[in-house]
N, C-alpha and C. Protein backbone atom coordinates (compact mmCIF):
# COMPACT_ATOMS: atom_id res chain seq x y z
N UNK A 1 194.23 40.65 -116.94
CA UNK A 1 193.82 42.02 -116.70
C UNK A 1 193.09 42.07 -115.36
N UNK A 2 193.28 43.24 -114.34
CA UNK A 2 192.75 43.38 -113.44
C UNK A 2 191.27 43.50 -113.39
N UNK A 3 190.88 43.22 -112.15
CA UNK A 3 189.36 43.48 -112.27
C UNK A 3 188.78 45.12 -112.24
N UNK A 4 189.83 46.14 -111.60
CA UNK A 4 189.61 47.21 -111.19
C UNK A 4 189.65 48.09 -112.74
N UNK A 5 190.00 47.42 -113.96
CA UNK A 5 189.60 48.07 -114.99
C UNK A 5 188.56 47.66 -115.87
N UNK A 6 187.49 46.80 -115.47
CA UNK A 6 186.81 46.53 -115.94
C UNK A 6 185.22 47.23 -115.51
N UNK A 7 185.82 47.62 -114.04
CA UNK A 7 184.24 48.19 -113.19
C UNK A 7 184.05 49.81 -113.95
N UNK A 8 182.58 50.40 -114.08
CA UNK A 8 182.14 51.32 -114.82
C UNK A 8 182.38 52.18 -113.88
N UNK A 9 182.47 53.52 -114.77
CA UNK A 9 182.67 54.65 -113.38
C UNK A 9 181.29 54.43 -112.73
N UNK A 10 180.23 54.37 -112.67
CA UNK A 10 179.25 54.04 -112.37
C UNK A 10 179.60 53.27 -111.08
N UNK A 11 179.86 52.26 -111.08
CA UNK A 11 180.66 50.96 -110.27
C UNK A 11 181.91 51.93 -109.18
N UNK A 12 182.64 52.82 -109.81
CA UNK A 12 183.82 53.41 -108.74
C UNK A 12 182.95 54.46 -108.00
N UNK A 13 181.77 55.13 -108.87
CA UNK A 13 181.33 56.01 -107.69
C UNK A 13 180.63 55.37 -106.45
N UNK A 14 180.10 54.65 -106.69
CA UNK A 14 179.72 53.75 -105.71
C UNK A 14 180.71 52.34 -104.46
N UNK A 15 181.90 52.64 -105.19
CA UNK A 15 182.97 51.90 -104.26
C UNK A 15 183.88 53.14 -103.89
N UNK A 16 183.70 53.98 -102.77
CA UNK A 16 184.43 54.70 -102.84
C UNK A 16 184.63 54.07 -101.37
N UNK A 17 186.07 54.75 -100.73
CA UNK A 17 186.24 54.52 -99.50
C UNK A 17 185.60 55.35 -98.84
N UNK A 18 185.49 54.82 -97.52
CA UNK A 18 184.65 55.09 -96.20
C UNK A 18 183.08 54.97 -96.22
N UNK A 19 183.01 54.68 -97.57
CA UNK A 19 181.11 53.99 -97.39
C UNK A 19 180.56 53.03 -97.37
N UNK A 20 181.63 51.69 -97.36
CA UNK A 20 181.88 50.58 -97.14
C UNK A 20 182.10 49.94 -95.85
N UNK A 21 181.18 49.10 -95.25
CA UNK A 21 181.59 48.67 -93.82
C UNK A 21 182.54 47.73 -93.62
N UNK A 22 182.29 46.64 -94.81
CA UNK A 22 183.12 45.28 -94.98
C UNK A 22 182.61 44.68 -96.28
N UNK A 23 183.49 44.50 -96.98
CA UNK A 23 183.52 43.61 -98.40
C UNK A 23 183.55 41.93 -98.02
N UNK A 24 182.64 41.18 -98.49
CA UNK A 24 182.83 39.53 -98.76
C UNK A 24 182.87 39.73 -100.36
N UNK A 25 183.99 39.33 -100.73
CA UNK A 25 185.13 38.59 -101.95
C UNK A 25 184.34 37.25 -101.28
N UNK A 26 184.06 36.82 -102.94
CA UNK A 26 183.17 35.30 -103.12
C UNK A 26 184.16 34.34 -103.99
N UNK A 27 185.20 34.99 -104.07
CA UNK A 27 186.40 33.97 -104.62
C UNK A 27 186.35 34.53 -106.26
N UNK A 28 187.88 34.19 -106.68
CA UNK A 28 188.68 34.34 -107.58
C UNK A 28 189.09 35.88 -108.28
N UNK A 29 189.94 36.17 -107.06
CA UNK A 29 189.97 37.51 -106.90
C UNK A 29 191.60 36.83 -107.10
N UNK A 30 191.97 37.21 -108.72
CA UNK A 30 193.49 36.18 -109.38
C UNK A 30 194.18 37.47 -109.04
N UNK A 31 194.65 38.33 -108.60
CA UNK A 31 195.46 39.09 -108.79
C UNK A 31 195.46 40.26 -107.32
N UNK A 32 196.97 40.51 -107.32
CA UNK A 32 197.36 41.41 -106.17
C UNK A 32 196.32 42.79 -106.35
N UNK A 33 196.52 43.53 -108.17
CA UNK A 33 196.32 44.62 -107.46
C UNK A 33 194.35 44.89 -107.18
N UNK A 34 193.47 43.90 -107.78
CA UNK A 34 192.43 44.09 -107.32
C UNK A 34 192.39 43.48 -106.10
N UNK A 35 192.74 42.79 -105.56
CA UNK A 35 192.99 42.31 -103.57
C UNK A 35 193.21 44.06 -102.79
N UNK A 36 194.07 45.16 -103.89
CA UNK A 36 194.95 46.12 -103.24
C UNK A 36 193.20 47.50 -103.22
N UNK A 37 192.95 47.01 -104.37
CA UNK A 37 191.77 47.71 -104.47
C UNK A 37 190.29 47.69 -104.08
N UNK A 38 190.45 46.64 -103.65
CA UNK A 38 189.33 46.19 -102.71
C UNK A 38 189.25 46.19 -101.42
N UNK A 39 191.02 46.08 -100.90
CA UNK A 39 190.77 46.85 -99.42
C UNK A 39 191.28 48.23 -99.42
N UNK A 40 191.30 48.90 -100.39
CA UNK A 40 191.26 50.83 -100.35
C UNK A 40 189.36 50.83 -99.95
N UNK A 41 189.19 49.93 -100.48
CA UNK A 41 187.15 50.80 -100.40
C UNK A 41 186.89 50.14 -98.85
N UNK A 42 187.31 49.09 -98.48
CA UNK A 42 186.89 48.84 -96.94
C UNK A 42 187.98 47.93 -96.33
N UNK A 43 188.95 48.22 -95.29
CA UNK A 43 189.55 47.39 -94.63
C UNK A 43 189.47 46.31 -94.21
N UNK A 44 188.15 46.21 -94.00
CA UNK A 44 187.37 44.44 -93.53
C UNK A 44 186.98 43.83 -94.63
N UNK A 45 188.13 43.59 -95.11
CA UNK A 45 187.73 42.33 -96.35
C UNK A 45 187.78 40.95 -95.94
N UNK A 46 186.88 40.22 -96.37
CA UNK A 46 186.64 38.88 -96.72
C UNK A 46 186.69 37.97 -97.34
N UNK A 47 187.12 37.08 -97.24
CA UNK A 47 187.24 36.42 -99.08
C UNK A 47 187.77 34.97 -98.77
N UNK A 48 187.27 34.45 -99.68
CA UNK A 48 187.18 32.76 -99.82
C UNK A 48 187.61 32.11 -100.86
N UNK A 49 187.90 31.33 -100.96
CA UNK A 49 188.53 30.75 -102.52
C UNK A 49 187.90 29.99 -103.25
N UNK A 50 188.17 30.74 -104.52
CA UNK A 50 186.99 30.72 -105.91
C UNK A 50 187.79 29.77 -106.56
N UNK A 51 187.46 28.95 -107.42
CA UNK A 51 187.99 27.62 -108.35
C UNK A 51 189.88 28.11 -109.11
N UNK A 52 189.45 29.72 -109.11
CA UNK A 52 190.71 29.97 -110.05
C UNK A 52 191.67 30.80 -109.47
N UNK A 53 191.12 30.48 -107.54
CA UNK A 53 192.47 30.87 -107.09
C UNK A 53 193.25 30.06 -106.41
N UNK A 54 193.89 29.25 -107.27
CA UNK A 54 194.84 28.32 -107.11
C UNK A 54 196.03 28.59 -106.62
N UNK A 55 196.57 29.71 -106.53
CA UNK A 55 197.41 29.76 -105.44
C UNK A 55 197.75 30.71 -103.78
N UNK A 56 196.30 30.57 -103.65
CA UNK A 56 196.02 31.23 -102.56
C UNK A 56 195.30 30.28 -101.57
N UNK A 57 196.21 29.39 -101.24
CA UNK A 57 196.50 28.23 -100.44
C UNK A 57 195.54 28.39 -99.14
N UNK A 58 195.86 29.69 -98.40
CA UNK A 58 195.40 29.77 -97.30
C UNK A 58 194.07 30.48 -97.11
N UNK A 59 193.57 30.40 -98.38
CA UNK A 59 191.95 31.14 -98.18
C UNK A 59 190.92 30.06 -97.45
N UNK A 60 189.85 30.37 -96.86
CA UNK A 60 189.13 29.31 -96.62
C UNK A 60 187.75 28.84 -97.64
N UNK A 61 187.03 27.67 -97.47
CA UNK A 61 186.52 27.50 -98.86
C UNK A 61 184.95 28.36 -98.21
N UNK A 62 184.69 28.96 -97.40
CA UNK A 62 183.81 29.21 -96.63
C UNK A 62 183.86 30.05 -95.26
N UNK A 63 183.34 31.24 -95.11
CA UNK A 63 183.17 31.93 -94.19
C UNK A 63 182.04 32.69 -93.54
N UNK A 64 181.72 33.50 -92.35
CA UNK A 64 180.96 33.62 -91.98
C UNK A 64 181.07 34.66 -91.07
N UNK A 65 180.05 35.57 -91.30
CA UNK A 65 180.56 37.11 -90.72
C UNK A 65 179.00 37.35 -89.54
N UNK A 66 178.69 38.30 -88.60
CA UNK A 66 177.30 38.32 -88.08
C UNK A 66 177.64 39.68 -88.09
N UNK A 67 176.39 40.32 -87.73
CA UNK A 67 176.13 42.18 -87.57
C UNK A 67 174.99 42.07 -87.13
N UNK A 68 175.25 42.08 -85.68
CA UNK A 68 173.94 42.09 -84.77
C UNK A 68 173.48 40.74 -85.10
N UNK A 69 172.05 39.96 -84.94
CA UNK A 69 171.98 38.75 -85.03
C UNK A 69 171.92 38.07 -86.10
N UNK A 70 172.46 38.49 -86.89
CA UNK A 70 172.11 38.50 -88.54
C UNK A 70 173.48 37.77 -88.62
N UNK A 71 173.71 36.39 -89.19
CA UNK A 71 174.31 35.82 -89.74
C UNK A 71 173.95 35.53 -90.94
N UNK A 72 175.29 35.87 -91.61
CA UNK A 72 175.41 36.13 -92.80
C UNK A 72 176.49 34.60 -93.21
N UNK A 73 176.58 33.73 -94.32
CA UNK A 73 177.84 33.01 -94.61
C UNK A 73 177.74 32.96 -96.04
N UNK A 74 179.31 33.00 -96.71
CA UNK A 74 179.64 33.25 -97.86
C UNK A 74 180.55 31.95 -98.46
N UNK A 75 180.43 31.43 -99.73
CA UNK A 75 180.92 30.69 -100.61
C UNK A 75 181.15 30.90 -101.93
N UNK A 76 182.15 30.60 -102.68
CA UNK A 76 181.87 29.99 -103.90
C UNK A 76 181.19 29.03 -104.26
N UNK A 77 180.64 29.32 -105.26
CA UNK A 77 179.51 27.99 -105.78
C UNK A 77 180.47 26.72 -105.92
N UNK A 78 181.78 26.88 -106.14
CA UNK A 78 181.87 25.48 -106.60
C UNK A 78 182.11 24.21 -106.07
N UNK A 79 181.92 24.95 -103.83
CA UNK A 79 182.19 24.34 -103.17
C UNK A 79 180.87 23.84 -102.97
N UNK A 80 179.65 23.94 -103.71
CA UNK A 80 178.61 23.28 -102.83
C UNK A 80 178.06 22.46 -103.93
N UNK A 81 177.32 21.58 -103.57
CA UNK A 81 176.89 20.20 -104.10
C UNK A 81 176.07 20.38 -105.42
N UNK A 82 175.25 21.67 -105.16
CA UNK A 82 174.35 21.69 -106.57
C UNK A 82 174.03 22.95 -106.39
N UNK A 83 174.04 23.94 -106.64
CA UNK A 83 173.81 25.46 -107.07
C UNK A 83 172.96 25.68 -107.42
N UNK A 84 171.79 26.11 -106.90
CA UNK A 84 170.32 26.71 -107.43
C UNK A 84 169.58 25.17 -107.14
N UNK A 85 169.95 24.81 -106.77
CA UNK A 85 168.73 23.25 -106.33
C UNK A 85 168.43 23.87 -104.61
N UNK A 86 166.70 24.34 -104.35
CA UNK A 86 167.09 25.27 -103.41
C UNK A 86 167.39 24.19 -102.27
N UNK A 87 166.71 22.93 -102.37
CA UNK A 87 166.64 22.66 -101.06
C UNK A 87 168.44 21.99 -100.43
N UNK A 88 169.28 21.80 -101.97
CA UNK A 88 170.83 21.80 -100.99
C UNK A 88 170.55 23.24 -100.77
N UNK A 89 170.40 24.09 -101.28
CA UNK A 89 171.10 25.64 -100.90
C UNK A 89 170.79 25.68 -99.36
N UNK A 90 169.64 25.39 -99.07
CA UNK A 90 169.13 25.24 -97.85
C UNK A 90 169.73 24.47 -96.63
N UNK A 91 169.96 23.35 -97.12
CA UNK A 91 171.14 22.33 -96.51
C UNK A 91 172.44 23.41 -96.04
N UNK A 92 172.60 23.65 -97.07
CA UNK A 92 174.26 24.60 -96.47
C UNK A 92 173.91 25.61 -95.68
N UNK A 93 173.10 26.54 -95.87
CA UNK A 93 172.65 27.33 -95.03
C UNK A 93 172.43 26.94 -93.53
N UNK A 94 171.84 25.95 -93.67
CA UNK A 94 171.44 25.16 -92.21
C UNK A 94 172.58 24.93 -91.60
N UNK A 95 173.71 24.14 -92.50
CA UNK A 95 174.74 23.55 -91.78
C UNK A 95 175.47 24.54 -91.50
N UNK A 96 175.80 25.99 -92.33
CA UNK A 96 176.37 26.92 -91.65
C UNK A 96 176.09 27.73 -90.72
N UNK A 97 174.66 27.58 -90.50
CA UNK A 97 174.13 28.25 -89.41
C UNK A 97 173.77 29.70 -89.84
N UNK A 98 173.26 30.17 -91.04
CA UNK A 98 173.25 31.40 -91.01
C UNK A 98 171.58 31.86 -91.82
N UNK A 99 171.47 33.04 -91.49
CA UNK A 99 170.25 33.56 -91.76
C UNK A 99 170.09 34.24 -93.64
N UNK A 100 171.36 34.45 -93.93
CA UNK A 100 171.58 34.74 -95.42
C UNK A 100 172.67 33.99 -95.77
N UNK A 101 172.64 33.12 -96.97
CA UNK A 101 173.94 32.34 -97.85
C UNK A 101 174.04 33.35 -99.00
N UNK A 102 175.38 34.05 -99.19
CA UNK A 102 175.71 34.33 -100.63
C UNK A 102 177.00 33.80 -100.88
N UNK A 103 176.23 33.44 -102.56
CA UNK A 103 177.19 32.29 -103.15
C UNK A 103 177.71 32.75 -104.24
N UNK A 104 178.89 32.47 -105.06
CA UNK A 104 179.69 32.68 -106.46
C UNK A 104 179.13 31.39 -107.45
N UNK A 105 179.60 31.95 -108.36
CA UNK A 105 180.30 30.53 -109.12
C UNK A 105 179.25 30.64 -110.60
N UNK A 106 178.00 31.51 -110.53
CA UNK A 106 177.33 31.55 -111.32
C UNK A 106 176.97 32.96 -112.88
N UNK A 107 177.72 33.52 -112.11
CA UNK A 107 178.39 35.03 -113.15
C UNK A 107 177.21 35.90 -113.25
N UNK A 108 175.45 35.35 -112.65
CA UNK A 108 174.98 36.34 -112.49
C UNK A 108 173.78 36.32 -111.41
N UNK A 109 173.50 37.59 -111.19
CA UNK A 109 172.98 38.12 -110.77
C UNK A 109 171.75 37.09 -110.05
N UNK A 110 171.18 37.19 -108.77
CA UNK A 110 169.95 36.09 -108.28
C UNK A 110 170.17 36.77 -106.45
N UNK A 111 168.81 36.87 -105.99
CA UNK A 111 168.57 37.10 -104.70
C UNK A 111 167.07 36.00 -104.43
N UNK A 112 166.78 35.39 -103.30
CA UNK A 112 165.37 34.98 -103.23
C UNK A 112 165.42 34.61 -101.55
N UNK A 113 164.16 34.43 -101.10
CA UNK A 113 164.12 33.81 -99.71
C UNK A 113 163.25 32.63 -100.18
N UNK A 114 164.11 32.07 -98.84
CA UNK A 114 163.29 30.21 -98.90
C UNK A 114 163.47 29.53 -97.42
N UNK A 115 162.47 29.06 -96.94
CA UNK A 115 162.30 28.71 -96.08
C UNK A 115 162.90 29.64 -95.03
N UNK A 116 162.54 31.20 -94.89
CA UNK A 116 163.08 31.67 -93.81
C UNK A 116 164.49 32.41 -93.68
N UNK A 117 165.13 31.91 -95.09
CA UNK A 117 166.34 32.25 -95.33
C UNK A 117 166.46 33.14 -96.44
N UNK A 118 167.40 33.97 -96.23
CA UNK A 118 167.53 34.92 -97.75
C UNK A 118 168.81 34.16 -98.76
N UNK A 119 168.50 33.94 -99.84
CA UNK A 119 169.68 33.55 -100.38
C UNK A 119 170.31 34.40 -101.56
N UNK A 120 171.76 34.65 -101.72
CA UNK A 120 172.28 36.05 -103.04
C UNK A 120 173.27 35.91 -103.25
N UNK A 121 173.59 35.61 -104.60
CA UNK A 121 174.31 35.38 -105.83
C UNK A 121 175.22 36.62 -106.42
N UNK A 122 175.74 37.90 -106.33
CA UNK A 122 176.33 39.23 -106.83
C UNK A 122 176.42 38.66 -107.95
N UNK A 123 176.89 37.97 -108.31
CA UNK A 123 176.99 37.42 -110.03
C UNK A 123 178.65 38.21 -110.26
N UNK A 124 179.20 38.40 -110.90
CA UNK A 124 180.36 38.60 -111.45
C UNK A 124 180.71 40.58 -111.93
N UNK A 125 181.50 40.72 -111.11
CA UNK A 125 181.87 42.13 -110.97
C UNK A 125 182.53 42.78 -112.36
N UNK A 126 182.85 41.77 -113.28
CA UNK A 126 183.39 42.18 -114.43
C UNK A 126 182.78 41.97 -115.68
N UNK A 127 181.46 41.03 -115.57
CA UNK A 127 180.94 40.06 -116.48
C UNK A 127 181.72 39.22 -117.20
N UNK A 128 182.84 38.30 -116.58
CA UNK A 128 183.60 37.53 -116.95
C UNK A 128 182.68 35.99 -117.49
N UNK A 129 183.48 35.75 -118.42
CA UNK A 129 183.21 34.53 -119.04
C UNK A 129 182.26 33.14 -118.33
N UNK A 130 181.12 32.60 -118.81
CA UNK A 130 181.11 31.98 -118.07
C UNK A 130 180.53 31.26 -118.61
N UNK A 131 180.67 29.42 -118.47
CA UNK A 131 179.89 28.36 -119.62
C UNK A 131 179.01 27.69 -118.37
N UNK A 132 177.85 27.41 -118.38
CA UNK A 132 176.85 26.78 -117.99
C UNK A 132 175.54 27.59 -117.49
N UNK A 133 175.66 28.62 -117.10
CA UNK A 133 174.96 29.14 -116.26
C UNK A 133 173.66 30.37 -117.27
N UNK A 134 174.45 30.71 -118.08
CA UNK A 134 173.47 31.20 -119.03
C UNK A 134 172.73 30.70 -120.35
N UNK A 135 172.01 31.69 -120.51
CA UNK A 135 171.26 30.96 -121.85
C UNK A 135 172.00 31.05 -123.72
N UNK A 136 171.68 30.49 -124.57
CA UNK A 136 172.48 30.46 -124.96
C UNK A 136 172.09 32.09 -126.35
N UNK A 137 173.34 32.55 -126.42
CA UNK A 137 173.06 34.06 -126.78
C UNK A 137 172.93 34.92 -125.88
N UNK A 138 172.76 34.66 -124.45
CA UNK A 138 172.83 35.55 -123.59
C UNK A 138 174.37 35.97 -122.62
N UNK A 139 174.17 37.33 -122.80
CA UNK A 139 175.53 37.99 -121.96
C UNK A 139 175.64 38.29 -120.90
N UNK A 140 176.68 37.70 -120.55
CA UNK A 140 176.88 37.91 -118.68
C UNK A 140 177.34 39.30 -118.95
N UNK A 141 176.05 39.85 -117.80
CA UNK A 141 175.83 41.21 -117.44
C UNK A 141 176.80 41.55 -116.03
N UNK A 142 178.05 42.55 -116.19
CA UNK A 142 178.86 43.11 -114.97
C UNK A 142 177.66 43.56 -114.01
N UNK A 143 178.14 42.60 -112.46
CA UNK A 143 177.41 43.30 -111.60
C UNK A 143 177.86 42.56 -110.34
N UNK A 144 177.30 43.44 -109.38
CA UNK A 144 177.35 43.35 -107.82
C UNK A 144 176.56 43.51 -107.05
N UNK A 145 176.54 43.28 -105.51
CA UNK A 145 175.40 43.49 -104.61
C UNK A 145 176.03 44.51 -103.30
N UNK A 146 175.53 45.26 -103.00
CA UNK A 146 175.24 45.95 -101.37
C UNK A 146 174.55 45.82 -100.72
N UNK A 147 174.76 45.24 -99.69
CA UNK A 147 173.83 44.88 -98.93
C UNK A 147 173.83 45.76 -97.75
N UNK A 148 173.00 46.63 -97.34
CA UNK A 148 172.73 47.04 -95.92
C UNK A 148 172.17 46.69 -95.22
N UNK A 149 172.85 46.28 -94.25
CA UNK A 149 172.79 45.84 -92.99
C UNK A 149 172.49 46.26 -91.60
N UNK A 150 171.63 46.67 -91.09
CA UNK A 150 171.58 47.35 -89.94
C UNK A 150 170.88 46.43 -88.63
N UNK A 151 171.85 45.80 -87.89
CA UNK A 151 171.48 45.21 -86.24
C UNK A 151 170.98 43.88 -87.23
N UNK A 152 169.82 44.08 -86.14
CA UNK A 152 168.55 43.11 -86.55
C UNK A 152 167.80 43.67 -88.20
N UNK A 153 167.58 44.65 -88.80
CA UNK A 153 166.68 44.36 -89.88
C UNK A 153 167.05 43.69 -91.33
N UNK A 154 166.17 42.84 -91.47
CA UNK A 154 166.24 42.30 -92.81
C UNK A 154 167.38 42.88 -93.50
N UNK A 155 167.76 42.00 -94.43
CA UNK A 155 168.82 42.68 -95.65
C UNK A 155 168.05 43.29 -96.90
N UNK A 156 168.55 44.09 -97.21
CA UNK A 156 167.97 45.07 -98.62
C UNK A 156 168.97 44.37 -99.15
N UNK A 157 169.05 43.19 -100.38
CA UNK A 157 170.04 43.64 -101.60
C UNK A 157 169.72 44.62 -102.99
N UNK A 158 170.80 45.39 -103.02
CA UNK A 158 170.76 46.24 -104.53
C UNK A 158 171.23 45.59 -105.60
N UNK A 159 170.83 45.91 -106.76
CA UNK A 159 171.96 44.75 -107.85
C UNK A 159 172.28 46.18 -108.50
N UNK A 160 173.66 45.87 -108.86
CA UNK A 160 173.90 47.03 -109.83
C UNK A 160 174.84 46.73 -110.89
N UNK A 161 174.48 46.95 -112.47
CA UNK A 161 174.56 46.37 -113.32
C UNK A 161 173.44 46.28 -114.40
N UNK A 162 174.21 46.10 -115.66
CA UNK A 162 173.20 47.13 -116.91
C UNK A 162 172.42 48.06 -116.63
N UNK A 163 173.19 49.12 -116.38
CA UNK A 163 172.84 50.20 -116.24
C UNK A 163 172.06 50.95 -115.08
N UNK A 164 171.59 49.64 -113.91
CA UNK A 164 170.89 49.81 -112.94
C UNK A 164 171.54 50.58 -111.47
């Protein structure tokens, strides 16, 4: 099932086209028509390959976008060594050179700064399944991040999800 029937109207009023500057897709985006629906809301899509997109050969495992001096670089979690251990998170950050890392792989929701760096997690746009990362009895909550971006200032992330 697509991802585009899982998001709340809540979720579509807020993805509408033309209020979108550029989407980063954090990987495993399995299917054409949410790829089709994700660039209706912004043409500058991004996207990297998530563990379960296995046949999208030519994605890269890692990318990296700037807006004004603000480097930004994006992954799936499952490309990096240890996930939430901050000081690799930090490591990658460093080695990518960027001022914010957002990462996949964990189904929810997490923003923090560390050492100078902002680091953010969107967590999972559908609240899809996920074994390790939560507690046990607890439900992965559908959600996403916007981030506005303007030049030089700091990033605002929003989380939106249960009901927020």
């Amino acid at each position: 099932m697509s991802l585009i029937f899982f998001f709340t109207v809540q979720f579509k009023k807020l993805l509408t086209p033309g209020k979108i500057g550029q989407t980063l897709c954090l990987g495993n985006l399995t299917d054409k028509p949410t790829y089709e629906y994700l660039r209706s809301i912004s043409p500058d899509l991004k996207i990297v390959k998530g563990r379960f997109d296995a046949d999208a050969t030519s994605l890269p495992l890692a990318q990296t976008v700037t807006h004004g001096s603000l480097k930004i670089g994006f992954l799936e979690g499952f490309s990096m060594v240890a996930p939430m251990e901050m000081d690799l998170m930090l490591a990658e950050a460093n080695k990518m050179d960027v001022d914010v890392l957002c990462w996949g792989g964990t189904h929810r929701f997490d923003a923090f700064e560390y050492e100078n760096k902002f680091f953010v997690n969107p967590g999972s746009a559908t609240g899809a399944f996920s074994t390790g990362w939560t507690a046990e009895g607890e439900d992965v909550v559908p959600s996403f991040c916007l981030m506005d971006v303007s030049a030089d200032c700091p990033v605002s992330p929003e989380e939106f999800g249960n009901g927020g």
